[in-house]
C-alpha atoms as a PDB file:
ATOM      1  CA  UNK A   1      63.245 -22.796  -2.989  1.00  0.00           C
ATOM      2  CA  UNK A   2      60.944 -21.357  -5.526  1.00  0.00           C
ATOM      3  CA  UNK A   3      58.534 -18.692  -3.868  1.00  0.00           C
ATOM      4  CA  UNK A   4      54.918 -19.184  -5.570  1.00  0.00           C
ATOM      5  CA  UNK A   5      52.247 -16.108  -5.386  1.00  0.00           C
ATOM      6  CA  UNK A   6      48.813 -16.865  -5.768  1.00  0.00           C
ATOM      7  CA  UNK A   7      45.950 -18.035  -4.193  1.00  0.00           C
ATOM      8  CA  UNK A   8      45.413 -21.973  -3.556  1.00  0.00           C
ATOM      9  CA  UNK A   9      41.942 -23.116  -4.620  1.00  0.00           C
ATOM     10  CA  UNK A  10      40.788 -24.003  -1.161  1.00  0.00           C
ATOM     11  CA  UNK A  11      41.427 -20.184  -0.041  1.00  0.00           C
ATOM     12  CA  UNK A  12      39.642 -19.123  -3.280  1.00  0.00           C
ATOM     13  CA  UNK A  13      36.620 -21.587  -2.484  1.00  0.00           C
ATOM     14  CA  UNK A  14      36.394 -20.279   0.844  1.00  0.00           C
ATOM     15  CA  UNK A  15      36.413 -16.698  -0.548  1.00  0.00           C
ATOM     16  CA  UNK A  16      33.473 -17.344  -2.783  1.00  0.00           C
ATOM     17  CA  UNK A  17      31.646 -19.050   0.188  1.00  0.00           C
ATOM     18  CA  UNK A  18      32.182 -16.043   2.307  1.00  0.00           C
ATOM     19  CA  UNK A  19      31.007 -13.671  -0.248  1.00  0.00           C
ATOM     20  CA  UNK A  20      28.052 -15.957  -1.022  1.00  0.00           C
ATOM     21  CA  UNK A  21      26.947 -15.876   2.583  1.00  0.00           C
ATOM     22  CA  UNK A  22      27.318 -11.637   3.262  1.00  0.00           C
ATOM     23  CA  UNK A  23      25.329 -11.375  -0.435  1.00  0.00           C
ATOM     24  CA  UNK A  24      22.853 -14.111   0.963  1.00  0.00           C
ATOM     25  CA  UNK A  25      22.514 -12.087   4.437  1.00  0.00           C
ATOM     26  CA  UNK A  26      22.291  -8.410   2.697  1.00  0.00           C
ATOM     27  CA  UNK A  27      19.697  -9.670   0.310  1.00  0.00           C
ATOM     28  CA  UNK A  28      17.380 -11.216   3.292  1.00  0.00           C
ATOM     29  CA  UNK A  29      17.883  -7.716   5.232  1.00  0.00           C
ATOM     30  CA  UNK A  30      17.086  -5.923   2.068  1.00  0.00           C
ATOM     31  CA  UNK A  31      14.198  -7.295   0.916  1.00  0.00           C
ATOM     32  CA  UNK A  32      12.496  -7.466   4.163  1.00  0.00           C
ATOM     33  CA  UNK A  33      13.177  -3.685   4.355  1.00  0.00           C
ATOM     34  CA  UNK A  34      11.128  -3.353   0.771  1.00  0.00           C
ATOM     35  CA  UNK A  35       8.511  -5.275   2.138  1.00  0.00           C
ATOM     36  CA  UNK A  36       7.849  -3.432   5.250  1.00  0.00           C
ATOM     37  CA  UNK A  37       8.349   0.103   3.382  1.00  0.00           C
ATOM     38  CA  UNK A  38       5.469  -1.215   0.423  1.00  0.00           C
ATOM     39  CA  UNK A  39       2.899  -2.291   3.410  1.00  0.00           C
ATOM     40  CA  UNK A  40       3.282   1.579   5.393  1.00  0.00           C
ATOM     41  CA  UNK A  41       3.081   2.900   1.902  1.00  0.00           C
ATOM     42  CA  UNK A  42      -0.338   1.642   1.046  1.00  0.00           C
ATOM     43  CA  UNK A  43      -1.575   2.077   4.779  1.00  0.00           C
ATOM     44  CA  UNK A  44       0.018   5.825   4.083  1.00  0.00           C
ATOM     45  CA  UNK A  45      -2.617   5.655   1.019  1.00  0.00           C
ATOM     46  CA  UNK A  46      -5.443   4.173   2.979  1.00  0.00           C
ATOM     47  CA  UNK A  47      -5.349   7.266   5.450  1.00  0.00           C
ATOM     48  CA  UNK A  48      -4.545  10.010   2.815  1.00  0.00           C
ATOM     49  CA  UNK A  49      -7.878   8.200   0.894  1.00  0.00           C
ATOM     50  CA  UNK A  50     -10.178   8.691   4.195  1.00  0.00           C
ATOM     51  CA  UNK A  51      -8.709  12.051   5.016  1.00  0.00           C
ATOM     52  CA  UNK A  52      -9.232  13.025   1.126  1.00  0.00           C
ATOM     53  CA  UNK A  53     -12.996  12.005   1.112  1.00  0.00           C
ATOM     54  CA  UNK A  54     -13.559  13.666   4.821  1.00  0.00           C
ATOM     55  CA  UNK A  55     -12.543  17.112   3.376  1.00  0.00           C
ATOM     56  CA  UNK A  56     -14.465  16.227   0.331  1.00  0.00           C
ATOM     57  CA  UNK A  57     -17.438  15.247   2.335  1.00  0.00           C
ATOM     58  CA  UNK A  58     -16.834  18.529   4.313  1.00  0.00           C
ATOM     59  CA  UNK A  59     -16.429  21.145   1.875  1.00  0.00           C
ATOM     60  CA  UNK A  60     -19.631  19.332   0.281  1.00  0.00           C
ATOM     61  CA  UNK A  61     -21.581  19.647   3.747  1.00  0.00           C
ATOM     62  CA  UNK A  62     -22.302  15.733   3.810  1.00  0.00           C
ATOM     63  CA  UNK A  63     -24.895  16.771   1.342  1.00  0.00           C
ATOM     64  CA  UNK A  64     -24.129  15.393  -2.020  1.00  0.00           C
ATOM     65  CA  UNK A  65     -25.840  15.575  -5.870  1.00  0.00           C
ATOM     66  CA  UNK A  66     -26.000  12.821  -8.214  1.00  0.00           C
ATOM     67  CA  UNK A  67     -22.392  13.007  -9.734  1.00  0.00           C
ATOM     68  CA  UNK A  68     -20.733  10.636 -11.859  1.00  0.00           C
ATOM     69  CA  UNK A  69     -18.869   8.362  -9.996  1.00  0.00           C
ATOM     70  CA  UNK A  70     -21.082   8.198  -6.443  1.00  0.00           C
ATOM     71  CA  UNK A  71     -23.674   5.899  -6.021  1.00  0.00           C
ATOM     72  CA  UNK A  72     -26.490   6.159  -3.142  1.00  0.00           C
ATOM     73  CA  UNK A  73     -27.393   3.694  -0.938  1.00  0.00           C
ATOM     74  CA  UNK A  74     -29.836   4.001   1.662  1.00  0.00           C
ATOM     75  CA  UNK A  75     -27.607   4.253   4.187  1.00  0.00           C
ATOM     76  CA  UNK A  76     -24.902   6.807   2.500  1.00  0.00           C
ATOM     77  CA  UNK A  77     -22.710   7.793  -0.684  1.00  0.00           C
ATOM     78  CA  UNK A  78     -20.579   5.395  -2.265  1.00  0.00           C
ATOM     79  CA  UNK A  79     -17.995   6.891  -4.220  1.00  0.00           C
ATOM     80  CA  UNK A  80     -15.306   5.327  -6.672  1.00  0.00           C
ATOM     81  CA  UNK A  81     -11.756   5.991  -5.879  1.00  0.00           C
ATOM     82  CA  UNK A  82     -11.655   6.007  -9.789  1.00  0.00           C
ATOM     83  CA  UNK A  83     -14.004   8.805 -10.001  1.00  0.00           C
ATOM     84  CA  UNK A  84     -11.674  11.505  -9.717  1.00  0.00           C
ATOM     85  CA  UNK A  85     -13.672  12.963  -6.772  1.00  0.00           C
ATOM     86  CA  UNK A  86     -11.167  11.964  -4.426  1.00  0.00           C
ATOM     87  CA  UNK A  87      -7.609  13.240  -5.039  1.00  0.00           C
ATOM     88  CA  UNK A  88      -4.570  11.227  -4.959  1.00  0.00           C
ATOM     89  CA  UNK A  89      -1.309  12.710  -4.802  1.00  0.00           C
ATOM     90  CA  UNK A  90       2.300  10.854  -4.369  1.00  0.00           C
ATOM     91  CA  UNK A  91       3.513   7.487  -5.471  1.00  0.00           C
ATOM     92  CA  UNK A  92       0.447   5.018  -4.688  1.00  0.00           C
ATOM     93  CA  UNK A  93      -0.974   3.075  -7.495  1.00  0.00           C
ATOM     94  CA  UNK A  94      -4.208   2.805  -5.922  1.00  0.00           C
ATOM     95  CA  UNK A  95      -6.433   0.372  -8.625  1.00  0.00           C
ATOM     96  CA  UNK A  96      -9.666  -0.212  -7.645  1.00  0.00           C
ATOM     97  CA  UNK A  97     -11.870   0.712  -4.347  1.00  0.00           C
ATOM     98  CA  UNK A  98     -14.937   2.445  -2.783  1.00  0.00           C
ATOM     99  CA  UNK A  99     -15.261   5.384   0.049  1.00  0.00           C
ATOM    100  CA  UNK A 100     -18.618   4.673   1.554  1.00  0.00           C
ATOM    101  CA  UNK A 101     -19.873   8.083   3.346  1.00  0.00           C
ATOM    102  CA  UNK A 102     -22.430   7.224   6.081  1.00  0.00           C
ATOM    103  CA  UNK A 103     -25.093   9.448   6.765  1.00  0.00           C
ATOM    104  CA  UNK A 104     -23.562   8.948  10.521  1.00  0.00           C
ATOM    105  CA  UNK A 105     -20.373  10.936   8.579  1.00  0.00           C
ATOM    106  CA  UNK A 106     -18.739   8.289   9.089  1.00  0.00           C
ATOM    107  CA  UNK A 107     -16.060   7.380   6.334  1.00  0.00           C
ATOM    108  CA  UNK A 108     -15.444   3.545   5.560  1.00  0.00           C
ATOM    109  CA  UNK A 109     -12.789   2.178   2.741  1.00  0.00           C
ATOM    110  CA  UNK A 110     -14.097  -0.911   1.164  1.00  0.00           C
ATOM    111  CA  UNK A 111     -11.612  -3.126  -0.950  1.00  0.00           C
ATOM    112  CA  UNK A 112      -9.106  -0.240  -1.499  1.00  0.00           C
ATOM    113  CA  UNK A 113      -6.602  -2.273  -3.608  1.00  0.00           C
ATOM    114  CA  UNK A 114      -3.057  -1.063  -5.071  1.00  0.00           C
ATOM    115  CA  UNK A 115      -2.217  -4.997  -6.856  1.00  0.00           C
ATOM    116  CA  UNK A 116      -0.328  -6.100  -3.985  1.00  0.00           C
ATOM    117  CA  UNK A 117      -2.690  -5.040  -0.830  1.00  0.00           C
ATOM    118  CA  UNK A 118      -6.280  -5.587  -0.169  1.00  0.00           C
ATOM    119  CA  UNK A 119      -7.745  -2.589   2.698  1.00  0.00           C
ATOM    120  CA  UNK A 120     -11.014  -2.402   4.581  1.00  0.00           C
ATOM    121  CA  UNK A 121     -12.073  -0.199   7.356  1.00  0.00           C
ATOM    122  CA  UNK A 122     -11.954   3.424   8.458  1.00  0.00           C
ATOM    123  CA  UNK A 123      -9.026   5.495   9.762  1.00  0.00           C
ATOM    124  CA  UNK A 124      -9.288   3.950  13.332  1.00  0.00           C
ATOM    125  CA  UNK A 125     -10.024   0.162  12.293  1.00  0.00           C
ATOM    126  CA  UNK A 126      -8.939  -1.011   9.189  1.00  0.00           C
ATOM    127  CA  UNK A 127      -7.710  -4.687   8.011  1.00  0.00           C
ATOM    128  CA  UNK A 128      -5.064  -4.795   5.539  1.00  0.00           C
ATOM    129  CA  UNK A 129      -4.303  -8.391   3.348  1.00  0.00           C
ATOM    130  CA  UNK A 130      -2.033  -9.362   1.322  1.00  0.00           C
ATOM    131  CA  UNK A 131      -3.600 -10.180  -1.875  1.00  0.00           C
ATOM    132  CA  UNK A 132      -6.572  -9.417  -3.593  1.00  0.00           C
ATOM    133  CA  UNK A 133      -9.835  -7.840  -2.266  1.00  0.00           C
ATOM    134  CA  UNK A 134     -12.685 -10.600  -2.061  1.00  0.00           C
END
């Protein structure tokens, strides 16, 4: 009798269809992970944003000059995230977005948007989309 080593092609087939299903199962885990992680990041960047403009709007008394950058409205300051006023530090690629200081001192994000992630609201009650800001 003639003793053959190898593999036959159904036990290779079922190989690749085993492999195919734990790649299949780690990439589904794994990406849902990412996805998760990206959304606390930019609510991460939504509170460091409001907690940014409070101890700007602090150190500044609530009482602000005409400054590049901030616009008044009659009921508060609207300043661009873009301005520079408002520091950002770590990873977020904040784009495009406006704090809105109340003369209630109350501090309001409006369209915050990093390309991925629209956000509205203050620290307590804010709405976060997927997608652009309208």
């Amino acid at each position: 009798m003639k003793n053959k080593k190898g593999f036959t092609l159904v036990e290779l087939i079922a190989i690749i269809i085993l492999l195919g299903a734990i790649i299949t199962v780690t990439y589904t885990s794994v990406t849902g992970v990412l996805k998760r992680q990206k959304l606390k990041l930019f609510e991460e960047s939504l509170n460091g944003i409001i907690d940014s403009a409070t101890i700007y709007a602090t150190e500044n008394k609530y009482s602000f000059t005409a400054i590049e950058g901030k616009i008044w409205y009659e009921n508060g300051w609207n300043i661009s995230i873009n301005s520079g006023l408002i520091a950002m530090n770590g990873d977020s690629k904040i784009e495009s977005g406006v704090v809105h200081i109340s003369k209630e001192k109350e501090i309001t994000v409006v369209d915050v948007y990093d390309g991925e992630f629209c956000g509205n609201g203050t620290t307590s009650n804010y709405t976060i989309k997927k997608g652009t800001c309208n």
